[in-house]
C-alpha atoms as a PDB file:
ATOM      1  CA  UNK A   1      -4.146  -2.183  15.577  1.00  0.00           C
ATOM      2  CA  UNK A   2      -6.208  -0.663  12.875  1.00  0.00           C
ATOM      3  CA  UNK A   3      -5.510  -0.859   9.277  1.00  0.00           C
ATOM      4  CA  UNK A   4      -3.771   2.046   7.860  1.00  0.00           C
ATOM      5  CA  UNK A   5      -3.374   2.259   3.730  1.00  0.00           C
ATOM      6  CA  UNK A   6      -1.433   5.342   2.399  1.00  0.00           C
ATOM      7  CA  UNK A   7      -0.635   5.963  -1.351  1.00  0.00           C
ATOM      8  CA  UNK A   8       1.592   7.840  -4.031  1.00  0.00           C
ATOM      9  CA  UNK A   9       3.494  10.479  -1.463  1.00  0.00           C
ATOM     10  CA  UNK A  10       1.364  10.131   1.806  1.00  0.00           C
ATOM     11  CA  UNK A  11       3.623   6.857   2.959  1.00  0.00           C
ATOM     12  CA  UNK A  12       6.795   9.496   3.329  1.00  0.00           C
ATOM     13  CA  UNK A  13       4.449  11.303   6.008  1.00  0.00           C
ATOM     14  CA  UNK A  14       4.073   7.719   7.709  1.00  0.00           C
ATOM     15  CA  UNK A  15       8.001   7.391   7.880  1.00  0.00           C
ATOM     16  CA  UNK A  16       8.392  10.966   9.214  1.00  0.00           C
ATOM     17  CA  UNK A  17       6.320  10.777  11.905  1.00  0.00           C
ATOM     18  CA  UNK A  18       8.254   7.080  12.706  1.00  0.00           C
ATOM     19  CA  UNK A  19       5.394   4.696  11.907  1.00  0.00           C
ATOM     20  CA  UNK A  20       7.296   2.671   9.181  1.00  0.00           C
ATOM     21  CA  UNK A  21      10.757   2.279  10.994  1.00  0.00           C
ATOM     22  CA  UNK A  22      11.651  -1.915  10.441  1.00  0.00           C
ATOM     23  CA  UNK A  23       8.301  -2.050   8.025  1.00  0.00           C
ATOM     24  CA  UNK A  24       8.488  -2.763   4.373  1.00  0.00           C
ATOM     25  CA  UNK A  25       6.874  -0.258   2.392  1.00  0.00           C
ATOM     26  CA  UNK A  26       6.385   1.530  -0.811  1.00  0.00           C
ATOM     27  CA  UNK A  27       5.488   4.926  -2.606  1.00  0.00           C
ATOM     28  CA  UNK A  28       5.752   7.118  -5.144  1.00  0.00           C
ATOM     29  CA  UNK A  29       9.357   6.856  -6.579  1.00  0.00           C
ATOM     30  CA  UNK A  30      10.115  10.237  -5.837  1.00  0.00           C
ATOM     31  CA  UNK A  31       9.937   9.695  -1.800  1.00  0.00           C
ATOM     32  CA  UNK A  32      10.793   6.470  -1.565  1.00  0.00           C
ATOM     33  CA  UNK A  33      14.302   7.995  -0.022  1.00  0.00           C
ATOM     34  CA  UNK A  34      11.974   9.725   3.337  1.00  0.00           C
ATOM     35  CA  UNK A  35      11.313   6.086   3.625  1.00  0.00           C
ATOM     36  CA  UNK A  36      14.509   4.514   3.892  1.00  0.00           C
ATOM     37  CA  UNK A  37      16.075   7.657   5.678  1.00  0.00           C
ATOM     38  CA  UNK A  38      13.441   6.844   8.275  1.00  0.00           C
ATOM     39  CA  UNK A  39      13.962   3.321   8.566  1.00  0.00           C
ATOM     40  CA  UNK A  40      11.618   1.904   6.362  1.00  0.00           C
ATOM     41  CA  UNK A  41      12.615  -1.475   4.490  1.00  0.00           C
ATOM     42  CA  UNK A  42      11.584   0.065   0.981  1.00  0.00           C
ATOM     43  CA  UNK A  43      10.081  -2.458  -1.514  1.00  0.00           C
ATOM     44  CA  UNK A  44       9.280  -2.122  -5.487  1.00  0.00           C
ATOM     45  CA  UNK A  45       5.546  -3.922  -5.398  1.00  0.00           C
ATOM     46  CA  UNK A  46       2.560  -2.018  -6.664  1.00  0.00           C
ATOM     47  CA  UNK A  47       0.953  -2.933  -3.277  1.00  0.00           C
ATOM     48  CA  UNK A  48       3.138  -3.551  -0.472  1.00  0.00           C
ATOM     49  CA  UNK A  49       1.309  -5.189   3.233  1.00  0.00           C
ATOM     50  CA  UNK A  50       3.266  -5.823   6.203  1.00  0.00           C
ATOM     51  CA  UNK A  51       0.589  -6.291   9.092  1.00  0.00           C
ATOM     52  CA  UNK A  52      -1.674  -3.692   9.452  1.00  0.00           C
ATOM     53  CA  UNK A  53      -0.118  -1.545   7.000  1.00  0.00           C
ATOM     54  CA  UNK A  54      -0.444  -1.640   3.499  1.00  0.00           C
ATOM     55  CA  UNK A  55       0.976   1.036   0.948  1.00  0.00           C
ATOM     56  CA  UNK A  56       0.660   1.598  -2.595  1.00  0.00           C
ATOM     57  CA  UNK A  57       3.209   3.571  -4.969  1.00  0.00           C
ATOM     58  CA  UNK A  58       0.596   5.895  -6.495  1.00  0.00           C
ATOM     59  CA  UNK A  59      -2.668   6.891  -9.012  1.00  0.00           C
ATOM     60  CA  UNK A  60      -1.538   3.668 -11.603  1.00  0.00           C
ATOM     61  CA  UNK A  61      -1.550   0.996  -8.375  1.00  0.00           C
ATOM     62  CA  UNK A  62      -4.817   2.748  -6.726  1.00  0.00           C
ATOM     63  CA  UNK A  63      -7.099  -0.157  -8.302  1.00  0.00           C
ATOM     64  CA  UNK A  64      -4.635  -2.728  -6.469  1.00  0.00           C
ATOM     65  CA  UNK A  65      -4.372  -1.163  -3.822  1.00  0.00           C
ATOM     66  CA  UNK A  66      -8.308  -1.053  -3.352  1.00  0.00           C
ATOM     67  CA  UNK A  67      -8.350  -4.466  -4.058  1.00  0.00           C
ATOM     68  CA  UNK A  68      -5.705  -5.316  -1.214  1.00  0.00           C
ATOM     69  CA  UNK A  69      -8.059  -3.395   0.896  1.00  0.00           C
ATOM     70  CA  UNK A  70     -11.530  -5.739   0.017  1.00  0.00           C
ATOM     71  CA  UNK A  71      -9.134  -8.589   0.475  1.00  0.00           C
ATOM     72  CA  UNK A  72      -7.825  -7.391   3.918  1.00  0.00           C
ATOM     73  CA  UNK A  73     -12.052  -7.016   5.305  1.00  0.00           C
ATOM     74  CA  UNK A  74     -14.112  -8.792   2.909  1.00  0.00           C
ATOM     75  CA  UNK A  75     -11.842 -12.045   1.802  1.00  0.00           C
ATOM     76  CA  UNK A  76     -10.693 -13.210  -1.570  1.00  0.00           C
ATOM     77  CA  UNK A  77     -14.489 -14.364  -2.912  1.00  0.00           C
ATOM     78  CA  UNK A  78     -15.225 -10.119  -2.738  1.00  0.00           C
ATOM     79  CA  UNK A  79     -11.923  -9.242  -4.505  1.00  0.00           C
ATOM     80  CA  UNK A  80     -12.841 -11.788  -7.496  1.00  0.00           C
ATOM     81  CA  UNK A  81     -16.530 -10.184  -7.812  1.00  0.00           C
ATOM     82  CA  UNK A  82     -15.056  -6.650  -7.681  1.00  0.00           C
ATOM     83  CA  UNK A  83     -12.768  -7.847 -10.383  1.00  0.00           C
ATOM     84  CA  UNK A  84     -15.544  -8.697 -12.202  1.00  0.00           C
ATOM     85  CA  UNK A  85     -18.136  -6.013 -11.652  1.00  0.00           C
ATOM     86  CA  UNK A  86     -14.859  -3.289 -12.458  1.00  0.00           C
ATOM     87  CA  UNK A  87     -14.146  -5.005 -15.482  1.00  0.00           C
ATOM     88  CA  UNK A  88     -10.776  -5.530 -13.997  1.00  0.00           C
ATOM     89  CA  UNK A  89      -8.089  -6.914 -16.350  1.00  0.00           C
ATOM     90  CA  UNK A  90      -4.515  -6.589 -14.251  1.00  0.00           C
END
């Protein structure tokens, strides 16, 4: 029940070892194919959640993908004052 977040190439480890099977997910480009050979329901967002599992396509999306993450524990008050403090402009 824990959150797991995976990025760039680490989500096609997730789908091998049968964790994303009926999950939408994302990653790099270049593996998105492990996904959906392993069941995965393979989506094209930066930052893609589905319960307790959020993925993230790789170094260019790490930003929202560690804003999905303040969101997920801290709420959407802490992801407007990271924003800010980052100088974030996405």
């Amino acid at each position: 029940g824990r959150m797991v977040a995976a990025i760039c190439a680490a989500p096609s480890i997730l789908a091998e070892l049968g964790l994303l099977e009926g999950r939408a997910a994302t990653s790099n480009p270049n593996f998105q194919h492990v996904l959906a050979e392993h069941g995965a329901k393979v989506q094209q967002g930066a930052v893609v959640t589905d319960g307790n599992l959020m993925t993230s396509k790789g170094l260019g999306t790490a930003v929202e993908l560690g804003l999905e993450l303040v969101r997920h524990f801290l709420g959407d008050a802490a992801v407007e004052d990271v924003k800010r403090k980052i100088v974030y402009q996405g």
